[in-house]
PDB file of N, CA and C in Angstrom:
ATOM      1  N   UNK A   1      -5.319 241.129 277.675  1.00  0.00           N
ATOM      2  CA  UNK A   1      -6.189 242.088 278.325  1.00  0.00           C
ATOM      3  C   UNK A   1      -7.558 241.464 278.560  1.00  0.00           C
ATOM      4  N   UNK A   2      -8.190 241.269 279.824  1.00  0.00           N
ATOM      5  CA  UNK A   2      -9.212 240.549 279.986  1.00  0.00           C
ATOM      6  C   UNK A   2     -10.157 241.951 280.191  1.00  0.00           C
ATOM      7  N   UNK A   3     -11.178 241.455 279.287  1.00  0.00           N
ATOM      8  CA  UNK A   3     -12.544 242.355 279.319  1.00  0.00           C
ATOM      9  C   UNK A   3     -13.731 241.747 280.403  1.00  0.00           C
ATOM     10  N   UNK A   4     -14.727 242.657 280.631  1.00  0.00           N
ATOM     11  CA  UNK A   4     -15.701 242.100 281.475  1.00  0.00           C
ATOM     12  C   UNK A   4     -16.254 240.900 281.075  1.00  0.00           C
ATOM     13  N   UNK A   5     -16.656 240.382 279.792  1.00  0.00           N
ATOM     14  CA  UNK A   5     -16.648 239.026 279.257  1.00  0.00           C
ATOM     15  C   UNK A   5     -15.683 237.907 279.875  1.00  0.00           C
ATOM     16  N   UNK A   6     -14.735 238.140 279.748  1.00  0.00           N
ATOM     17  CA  UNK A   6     -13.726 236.944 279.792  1.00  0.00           C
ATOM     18  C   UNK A   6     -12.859 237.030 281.521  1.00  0.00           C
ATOM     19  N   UNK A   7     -13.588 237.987 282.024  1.00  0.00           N
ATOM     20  CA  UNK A   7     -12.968 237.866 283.446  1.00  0.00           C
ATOM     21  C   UNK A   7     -13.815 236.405 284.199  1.00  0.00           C
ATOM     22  N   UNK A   8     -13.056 235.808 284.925  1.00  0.00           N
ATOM     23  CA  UNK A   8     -13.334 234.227 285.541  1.00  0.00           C
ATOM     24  C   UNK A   8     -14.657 234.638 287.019  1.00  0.00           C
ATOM     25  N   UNK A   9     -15.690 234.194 286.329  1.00  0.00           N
ATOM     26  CA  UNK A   9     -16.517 234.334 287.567  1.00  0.00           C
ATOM     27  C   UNK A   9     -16.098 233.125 288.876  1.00  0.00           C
ATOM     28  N   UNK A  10     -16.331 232.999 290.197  1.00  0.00           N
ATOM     29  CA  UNK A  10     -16.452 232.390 290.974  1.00  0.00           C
ATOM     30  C   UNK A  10     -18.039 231.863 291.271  1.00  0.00           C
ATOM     31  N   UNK A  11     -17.969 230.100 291.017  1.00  0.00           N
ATOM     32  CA  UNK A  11     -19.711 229.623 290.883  1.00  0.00           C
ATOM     33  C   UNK A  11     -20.790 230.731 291.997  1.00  0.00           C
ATOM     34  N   UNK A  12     -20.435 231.066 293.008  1.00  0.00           N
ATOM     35  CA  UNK A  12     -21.310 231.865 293.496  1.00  0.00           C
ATOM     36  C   UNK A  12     -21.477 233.611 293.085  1.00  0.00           C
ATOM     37  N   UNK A  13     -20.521 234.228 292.289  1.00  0.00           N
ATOM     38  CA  UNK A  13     -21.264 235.004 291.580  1.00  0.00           C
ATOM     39  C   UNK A  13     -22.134 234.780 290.094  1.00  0.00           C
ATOM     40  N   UNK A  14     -21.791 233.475 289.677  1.00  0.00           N
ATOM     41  CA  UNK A  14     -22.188 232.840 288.354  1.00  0.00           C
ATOM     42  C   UNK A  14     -24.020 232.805 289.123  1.00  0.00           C
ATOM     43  N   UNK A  15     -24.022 231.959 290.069  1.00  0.00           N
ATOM     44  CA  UNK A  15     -25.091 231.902 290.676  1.00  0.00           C
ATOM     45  C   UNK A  15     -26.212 233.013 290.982  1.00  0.00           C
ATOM     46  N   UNK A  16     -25.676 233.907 291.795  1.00  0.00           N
ATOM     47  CA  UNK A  16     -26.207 235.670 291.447  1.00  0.00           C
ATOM     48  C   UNK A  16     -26.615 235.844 290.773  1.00  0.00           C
ATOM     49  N   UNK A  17     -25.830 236.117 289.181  1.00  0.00           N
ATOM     50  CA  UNK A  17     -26.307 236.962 288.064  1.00  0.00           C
ATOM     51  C   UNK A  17     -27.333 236.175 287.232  1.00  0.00           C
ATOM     52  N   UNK A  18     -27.452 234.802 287.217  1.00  0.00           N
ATOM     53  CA  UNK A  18     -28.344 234.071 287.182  1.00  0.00           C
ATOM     54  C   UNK A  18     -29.847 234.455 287.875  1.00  0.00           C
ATOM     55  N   UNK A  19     -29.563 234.562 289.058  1.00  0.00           N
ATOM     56  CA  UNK A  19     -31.009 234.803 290.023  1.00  0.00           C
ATOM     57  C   UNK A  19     -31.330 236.646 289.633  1.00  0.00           C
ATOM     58  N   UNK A  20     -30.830 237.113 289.348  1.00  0.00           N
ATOM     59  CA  UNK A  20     -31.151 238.362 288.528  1.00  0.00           C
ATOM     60  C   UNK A  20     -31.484 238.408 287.166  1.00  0.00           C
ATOM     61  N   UNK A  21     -31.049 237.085 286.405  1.00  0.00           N
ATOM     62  CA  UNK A  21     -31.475 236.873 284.959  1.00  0.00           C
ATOM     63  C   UNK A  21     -32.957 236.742 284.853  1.00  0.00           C
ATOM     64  N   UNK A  22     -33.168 235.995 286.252  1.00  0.00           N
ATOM     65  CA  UNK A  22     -34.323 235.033 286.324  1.00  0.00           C
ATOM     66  C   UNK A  22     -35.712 235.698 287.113  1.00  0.00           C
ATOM     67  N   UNK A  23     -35.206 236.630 288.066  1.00  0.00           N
ATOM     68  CA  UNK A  23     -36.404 237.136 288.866  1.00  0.00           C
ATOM     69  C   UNK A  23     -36.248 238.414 289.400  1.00  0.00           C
ATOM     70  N   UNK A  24     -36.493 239.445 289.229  1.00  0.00           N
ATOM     71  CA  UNK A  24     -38.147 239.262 289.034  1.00  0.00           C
ATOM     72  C   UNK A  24     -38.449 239.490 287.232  1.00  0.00           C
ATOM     73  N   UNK A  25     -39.426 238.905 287.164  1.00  0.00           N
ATOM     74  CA  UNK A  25     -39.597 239.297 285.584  1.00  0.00           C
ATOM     75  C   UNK A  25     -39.727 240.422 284.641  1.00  0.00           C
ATOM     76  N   UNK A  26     -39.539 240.851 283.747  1.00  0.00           N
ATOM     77  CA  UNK A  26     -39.810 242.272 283.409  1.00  0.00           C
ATOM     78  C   UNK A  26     -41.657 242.005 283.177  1.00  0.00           C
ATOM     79  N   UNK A  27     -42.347 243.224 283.507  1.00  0.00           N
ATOM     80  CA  UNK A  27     -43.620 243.061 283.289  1.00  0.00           C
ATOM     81  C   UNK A  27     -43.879 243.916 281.877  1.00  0.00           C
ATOM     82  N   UNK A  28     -44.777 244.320 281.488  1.00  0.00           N
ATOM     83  CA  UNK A  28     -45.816 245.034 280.063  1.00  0.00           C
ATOM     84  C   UNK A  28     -46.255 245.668 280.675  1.00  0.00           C
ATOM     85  N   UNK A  29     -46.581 247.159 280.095  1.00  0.00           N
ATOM     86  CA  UNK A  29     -47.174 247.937 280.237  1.00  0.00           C
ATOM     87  C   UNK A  29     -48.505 247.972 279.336  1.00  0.00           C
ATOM     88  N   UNK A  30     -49.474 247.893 279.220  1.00  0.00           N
ATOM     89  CA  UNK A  30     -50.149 247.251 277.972  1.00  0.00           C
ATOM     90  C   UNK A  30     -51.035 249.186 277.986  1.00  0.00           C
ATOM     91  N   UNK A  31     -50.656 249.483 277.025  1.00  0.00           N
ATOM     92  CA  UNK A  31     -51.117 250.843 276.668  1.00  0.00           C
ATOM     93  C   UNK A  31     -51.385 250.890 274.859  1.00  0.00           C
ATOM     94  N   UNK A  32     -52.690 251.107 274.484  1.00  0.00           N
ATOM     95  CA  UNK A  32     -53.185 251.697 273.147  1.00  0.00           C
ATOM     96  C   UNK A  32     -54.069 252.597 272.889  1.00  0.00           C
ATOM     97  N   UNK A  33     -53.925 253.398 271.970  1.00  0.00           N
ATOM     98  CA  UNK A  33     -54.305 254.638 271.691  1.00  0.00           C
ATOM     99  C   UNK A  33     -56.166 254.456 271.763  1.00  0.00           C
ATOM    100  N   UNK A  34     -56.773 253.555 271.185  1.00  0.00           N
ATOM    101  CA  UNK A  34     -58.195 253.921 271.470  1.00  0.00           C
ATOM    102  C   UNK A  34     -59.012 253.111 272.258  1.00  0.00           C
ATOM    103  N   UNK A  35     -57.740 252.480 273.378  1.00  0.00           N
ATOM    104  CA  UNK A  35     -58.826 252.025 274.220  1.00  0.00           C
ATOM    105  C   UNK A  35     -58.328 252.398 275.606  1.00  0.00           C
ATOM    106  N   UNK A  36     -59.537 253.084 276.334  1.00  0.00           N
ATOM    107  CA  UNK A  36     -59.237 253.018 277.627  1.00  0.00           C
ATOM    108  C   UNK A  36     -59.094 252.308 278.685  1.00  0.00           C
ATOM    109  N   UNK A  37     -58.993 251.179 278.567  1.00  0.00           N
ATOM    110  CA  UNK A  37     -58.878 250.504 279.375  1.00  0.00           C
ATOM    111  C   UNK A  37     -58.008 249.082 278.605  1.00  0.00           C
ATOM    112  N   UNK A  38     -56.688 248.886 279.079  1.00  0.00           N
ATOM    113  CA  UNK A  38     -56.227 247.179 278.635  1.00  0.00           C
ATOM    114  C   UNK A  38     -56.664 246.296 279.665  1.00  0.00           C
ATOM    115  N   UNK A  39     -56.403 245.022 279.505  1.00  0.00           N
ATOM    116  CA  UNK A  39     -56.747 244.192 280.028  1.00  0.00           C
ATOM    117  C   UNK A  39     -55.253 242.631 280.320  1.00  0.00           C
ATOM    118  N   UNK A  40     -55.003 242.503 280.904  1.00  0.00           N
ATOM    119  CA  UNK A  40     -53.997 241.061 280.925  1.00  0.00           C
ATOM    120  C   UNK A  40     -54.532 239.870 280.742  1.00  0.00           C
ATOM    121  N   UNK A  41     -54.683 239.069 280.092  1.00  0.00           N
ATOM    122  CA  UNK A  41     -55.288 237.667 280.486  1.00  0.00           C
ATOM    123  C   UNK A  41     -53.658 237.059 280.592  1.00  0.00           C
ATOM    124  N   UNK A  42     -53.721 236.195 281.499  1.00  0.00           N
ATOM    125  CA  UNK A  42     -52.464 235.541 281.762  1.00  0.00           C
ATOM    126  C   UNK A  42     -53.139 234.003 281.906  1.00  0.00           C
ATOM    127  N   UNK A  43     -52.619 232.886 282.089  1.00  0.00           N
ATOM    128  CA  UNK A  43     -52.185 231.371 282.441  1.00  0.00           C
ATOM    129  C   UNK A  43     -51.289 231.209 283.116  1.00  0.00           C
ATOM    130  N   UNK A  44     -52.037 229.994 283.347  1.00  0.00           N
ATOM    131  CA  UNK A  44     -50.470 229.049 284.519  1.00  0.00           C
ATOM    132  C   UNK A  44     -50.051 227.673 283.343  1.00  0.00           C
ATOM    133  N   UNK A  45     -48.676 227.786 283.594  1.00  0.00           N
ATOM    134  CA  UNK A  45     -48.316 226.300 283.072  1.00  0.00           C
ATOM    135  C   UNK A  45     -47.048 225.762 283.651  1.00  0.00           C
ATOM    136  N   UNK A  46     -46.969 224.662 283.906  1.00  0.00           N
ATOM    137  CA  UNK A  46     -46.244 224.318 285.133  1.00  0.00           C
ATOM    138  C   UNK A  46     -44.671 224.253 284.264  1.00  0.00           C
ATOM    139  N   UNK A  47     -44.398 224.287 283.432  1.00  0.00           N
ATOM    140  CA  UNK A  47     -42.785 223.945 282.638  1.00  0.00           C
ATOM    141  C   UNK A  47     -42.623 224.664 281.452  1.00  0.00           C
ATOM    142  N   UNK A  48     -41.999 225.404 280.944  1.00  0.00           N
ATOM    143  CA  UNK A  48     -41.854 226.008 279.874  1.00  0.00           C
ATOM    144  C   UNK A  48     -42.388 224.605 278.444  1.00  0.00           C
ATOM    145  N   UNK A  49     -42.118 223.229 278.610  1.00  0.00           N
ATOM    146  CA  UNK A  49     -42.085 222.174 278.112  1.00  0.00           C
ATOM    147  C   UNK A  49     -44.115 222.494 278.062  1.00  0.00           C
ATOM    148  N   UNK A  50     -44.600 222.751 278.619  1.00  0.00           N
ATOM    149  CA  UNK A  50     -46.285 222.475 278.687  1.00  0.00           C
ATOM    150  C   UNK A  50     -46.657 223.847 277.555  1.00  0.00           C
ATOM    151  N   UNK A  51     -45.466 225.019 278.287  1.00  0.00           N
ATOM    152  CA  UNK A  51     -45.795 225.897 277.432  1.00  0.00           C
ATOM    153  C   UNK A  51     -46.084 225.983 275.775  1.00  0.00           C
ATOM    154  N   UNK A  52     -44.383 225.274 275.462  1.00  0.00           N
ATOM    155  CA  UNK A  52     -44.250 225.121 274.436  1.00  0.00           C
ATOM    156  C   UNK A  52     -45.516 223.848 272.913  1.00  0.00           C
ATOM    157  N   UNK A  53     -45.816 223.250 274.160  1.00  0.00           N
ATOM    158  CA  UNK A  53     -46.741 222.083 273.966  1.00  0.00           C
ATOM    159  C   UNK A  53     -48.060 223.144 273.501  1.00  0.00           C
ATOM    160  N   UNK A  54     -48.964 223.804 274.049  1.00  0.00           N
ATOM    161  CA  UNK A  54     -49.447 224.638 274.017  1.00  0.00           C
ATOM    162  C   UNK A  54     -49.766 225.419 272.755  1.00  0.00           C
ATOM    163  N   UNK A  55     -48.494 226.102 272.454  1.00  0.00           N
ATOM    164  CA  UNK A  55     -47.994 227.009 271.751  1.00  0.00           C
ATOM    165  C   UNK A  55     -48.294 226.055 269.802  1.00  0.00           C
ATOM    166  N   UNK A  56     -47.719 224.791 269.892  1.00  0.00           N
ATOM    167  CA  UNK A  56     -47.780 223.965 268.913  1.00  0.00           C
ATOM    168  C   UNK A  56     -48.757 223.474 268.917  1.00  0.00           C
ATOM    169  N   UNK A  57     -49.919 223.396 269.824  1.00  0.00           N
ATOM    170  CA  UNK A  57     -51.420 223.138 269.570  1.00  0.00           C
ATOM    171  C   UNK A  57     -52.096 224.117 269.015  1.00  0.00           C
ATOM    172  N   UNK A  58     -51.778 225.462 269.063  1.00  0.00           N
ATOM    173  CA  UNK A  58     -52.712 226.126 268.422  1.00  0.00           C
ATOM    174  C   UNK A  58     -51.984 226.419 267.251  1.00  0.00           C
ATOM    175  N   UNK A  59     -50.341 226.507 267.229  1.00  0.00           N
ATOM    176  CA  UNK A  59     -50.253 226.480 265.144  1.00  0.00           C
ATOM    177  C   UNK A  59     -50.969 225.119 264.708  1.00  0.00           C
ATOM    178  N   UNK A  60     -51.392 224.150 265.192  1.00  0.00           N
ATOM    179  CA  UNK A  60     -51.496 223.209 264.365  1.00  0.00           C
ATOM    180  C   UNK A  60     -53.190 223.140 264.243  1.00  0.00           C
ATOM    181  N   UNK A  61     -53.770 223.852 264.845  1.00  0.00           N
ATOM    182  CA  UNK A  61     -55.589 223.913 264.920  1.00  0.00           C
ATOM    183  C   UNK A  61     -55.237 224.983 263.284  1.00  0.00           C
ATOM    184  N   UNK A  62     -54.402 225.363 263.773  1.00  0.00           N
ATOM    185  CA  UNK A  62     -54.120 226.955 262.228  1.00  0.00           C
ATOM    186  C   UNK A  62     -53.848 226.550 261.122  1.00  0.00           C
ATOM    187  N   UNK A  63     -52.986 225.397 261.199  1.00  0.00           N
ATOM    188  CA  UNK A  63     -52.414 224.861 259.673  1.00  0.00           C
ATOM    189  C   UNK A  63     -53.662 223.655 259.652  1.00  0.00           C
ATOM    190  N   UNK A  64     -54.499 223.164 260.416  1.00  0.00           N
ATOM    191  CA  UNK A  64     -55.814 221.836 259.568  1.00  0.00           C
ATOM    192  C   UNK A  64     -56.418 222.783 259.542  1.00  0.00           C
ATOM    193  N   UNK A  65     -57.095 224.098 259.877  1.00  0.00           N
ATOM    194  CA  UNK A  65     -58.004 224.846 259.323  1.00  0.00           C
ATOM    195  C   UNK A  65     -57.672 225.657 258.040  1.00  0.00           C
ATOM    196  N   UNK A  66     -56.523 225.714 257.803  1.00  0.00           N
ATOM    197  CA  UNK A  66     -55.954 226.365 256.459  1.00  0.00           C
ATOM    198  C   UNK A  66     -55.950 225.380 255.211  1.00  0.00           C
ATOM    199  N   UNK A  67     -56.005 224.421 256.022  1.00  0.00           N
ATOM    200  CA  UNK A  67     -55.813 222.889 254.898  1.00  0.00           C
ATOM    201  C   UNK A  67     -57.081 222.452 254.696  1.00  0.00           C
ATOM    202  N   UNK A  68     -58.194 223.094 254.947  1.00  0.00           N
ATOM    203  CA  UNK A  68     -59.735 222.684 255.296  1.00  0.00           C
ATOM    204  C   UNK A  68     -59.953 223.194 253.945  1.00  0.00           C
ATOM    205  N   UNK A  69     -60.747 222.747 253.419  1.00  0.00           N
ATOM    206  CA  UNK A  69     -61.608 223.136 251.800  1.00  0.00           C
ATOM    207  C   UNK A  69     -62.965 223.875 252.052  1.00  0.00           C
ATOM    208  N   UNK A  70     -63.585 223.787 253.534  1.00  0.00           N
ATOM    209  CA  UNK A  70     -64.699 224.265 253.405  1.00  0.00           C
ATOM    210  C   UNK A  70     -65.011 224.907 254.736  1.00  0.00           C
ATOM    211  N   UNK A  71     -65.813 225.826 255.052  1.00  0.00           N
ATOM    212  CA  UNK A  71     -65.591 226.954 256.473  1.00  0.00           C
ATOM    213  C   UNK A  71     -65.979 226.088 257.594  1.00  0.00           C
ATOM    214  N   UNK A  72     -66.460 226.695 258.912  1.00  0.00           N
ATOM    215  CA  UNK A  72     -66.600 225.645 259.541  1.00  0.00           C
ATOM    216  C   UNK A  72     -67.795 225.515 259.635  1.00  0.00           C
ATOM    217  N   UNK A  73     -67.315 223.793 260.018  1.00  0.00           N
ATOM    218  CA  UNK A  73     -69.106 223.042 259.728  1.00  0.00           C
ATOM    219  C   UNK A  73     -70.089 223.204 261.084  1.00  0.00           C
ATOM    220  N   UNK A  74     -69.710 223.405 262.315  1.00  0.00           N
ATOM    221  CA  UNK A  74     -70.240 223.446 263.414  1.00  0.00           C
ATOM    222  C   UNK A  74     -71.766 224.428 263.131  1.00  0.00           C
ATOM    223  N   UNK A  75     -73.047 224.364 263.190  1.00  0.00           N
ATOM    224  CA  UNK A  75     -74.024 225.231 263.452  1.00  0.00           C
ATOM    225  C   UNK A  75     -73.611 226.206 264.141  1.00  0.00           C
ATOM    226  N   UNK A  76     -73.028 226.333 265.259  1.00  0.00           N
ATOM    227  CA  UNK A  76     -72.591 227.424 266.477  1.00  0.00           C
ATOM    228  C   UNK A  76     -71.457 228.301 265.893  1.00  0.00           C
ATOM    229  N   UNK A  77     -71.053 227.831 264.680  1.00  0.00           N
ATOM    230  CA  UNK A  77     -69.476 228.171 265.037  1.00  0.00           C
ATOM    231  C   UNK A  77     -70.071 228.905 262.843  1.00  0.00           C
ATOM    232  N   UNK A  78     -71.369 228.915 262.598  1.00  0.00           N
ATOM    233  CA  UNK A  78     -71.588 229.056 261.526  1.00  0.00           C
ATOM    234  C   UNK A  78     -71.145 231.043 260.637  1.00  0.00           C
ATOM    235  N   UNK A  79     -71.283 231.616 262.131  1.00  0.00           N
ATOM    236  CA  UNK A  79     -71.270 233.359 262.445  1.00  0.00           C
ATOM    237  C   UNK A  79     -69.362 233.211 261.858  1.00  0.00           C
ATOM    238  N   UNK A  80     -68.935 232.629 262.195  1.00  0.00           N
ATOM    239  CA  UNK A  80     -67.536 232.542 262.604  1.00  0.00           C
ATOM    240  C   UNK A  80     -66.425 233.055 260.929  1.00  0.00           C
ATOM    241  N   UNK A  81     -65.885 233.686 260.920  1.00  0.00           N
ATOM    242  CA  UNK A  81     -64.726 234.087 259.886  1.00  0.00           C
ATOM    243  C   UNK A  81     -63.764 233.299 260.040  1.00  0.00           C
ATOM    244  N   UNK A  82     -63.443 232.391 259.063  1.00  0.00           N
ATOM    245  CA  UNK A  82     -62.453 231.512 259.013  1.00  0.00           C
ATOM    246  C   UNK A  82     -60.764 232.431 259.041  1.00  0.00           C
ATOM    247  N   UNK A  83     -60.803 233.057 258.364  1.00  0.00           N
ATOM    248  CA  UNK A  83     -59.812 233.769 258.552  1.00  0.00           C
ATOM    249  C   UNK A  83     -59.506 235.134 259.632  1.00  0.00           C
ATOM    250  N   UNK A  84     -60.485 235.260 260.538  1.00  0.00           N
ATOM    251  CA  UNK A  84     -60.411 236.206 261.046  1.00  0.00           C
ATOM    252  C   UNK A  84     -60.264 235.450 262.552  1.00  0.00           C
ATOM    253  N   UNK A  85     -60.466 234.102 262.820  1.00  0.00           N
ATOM    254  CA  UNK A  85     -60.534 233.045 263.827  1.00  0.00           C
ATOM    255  C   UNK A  85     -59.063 232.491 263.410  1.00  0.00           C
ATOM    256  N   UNK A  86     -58.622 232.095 262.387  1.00  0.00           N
ATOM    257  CA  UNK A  86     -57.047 232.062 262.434  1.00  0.00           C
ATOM    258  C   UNK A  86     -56.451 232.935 263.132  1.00  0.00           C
ATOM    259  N   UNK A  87     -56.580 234.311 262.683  1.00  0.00           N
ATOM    260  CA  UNK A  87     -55.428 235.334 262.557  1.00  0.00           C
ATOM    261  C   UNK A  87     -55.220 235.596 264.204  1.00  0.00           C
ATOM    262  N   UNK A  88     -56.475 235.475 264.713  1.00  0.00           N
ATOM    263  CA  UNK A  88     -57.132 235.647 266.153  1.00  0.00           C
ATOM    264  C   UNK A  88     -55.935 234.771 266.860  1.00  0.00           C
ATOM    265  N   UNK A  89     -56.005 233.527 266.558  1.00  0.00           N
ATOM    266  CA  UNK A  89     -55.342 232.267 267.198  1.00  0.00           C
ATOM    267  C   UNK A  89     -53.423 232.461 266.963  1.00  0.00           C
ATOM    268  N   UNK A  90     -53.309 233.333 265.738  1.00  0.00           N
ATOM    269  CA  UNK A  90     -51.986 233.307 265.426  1.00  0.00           C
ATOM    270  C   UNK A  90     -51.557 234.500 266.015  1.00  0.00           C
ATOM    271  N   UNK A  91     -52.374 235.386 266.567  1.00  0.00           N
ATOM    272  CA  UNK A  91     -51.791 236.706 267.270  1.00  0.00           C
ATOM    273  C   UNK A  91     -51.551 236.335 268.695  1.00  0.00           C
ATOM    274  N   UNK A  92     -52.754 235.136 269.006  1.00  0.00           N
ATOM    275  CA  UNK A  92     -51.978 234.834 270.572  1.00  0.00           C
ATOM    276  C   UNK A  92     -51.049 234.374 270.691  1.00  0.00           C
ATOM    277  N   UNK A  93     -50.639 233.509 269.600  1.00  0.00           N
ATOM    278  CA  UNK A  93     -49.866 232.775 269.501  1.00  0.00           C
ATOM    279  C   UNK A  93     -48.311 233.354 269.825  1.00  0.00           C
ATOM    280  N   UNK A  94     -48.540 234.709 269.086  1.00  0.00           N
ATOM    281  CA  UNK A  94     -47.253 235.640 268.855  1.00  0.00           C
ATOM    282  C   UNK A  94     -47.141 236.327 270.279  1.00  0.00           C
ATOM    283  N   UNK A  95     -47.978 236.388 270.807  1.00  0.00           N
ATOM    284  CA  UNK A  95     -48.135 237.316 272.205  1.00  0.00           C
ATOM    285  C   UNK A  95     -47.475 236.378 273.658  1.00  0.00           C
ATOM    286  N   UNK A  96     -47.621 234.824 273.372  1.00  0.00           N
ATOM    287  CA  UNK A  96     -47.562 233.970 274.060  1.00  0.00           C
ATOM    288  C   UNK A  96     -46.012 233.409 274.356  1.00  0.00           C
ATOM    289  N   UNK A  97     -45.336 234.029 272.905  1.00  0.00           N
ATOM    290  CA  UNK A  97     -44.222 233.535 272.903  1.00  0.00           C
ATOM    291  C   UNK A  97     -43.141 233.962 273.987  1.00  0.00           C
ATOM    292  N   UNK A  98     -42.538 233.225 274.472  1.00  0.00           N
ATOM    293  CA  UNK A  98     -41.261 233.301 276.035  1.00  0.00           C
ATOM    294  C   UNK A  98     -40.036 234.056 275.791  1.00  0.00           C
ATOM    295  N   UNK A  99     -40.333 235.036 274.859  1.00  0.00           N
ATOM    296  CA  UNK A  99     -39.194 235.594 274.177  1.00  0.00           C
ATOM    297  C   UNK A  99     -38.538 236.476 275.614  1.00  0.00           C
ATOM    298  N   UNK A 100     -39.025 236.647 276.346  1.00  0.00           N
ATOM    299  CA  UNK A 100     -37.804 237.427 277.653  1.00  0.00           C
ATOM    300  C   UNK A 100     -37.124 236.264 278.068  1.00  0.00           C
ATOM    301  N   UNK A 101     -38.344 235.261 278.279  1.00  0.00           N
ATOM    302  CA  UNK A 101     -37.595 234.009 279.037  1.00  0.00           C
ATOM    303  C   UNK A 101     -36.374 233.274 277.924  1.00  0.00           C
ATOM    304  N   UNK A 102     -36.579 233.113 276.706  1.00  0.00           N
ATOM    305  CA  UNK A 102     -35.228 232.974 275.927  1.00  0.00           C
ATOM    306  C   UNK A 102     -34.313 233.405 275.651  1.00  0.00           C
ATOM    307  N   UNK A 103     -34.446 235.174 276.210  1.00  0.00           N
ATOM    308  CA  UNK A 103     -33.521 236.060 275.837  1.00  0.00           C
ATOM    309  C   UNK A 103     -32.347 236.044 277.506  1.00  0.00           C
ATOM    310  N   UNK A 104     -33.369 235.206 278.502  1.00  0.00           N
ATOM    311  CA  UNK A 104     -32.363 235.145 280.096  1.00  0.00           C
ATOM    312  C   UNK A 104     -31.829 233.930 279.371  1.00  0.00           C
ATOM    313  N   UNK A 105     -32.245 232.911 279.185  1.00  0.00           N
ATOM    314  CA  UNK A 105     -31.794 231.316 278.901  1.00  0.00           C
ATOM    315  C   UNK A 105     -30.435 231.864 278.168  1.00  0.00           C
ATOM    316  N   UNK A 106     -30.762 232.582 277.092  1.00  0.00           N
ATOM    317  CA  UNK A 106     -28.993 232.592 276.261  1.00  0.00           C
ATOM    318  C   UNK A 106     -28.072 233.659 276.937  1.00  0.00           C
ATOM    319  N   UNK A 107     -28.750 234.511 278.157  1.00  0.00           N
ATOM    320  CA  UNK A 107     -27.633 235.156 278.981  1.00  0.00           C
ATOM    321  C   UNK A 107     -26.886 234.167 279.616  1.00  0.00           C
ATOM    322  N   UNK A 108     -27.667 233.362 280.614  1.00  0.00           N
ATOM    323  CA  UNK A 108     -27.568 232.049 281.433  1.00  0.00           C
ATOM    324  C   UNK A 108     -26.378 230.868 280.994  1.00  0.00           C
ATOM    325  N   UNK A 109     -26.771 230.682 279.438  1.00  0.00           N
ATOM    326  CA  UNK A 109     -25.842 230.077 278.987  1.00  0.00           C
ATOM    327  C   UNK A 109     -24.387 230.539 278.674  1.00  0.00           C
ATOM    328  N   UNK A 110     -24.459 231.858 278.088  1.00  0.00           N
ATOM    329  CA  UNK A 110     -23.082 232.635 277.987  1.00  0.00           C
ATOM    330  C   UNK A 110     -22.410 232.835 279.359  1.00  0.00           C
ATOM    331  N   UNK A 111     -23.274 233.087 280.554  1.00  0.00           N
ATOM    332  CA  UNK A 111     -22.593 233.425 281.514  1.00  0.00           C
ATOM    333  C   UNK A 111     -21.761 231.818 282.449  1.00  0.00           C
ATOM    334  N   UNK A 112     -22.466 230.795 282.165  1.00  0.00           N
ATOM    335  CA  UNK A 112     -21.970 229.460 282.513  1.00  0.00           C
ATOM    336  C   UNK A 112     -20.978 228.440 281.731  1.00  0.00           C
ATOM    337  N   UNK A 113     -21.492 228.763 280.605  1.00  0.00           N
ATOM    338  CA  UNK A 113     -20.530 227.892 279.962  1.00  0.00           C
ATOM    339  C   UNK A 113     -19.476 228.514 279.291  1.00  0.00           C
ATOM    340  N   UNK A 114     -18.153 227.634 279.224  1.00  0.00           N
ATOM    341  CA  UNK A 114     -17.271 228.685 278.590  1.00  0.00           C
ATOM    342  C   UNK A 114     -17.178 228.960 277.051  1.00  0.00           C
TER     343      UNK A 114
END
């Protein structure tokens, strides 16, 4: 008994459901209770590969400032909460992550390979 899983696509509907995996993107609604107004900041990065590059630059500004013995030394940067400038860096971090785009990649893959 073949289920919708295991029925044999033909490469051009494989192709299709792909270009529906892929575009258009789901967007955010960015809504919270005490502020009236959200805001998007978005980037460009040309390869998920730059992304990811990215992404491992700022855990790693997070783990030598955690490994630091003493706050920061900069005059400018003297106002600054060491831990409140982490947490800052580790929430984008979490916000940044391609989790729709990984969640098409392992449709993509189930739907292509056998």
């Amino acid at each position: 008994m073949e289920t919708k899983d295991t029925i044999n696509k033909t490469d051009k509907e494989k192709l299709e459901a792909v270009i529906q995996l892929l575009n258009p993107r789901k967007r955010r609604n960015l809504k919270r209770e005490n502020s009236e107004l959200m805001q998007e900041v978005t980037f460009e990065v040309t390869d998920n590969g730059e992304l990811r590059y990215i992404i491992s630059c700022l855990l790693r500004v997070c783990i030598l400032a955690l490994e630091g013995d003493s706050d920061f030394s900069s005059p400018r940067l003297a106002n600054c909460s060491k831990d409140l400038t982490i947490a800052t860096i580790l929430d984008l971090v979490d916000s940044i992550q391609p989790d729709e785009q990984l969640v098409s990649y392992d449709a993509i893959e189930k739907l292509l390979l056998p």
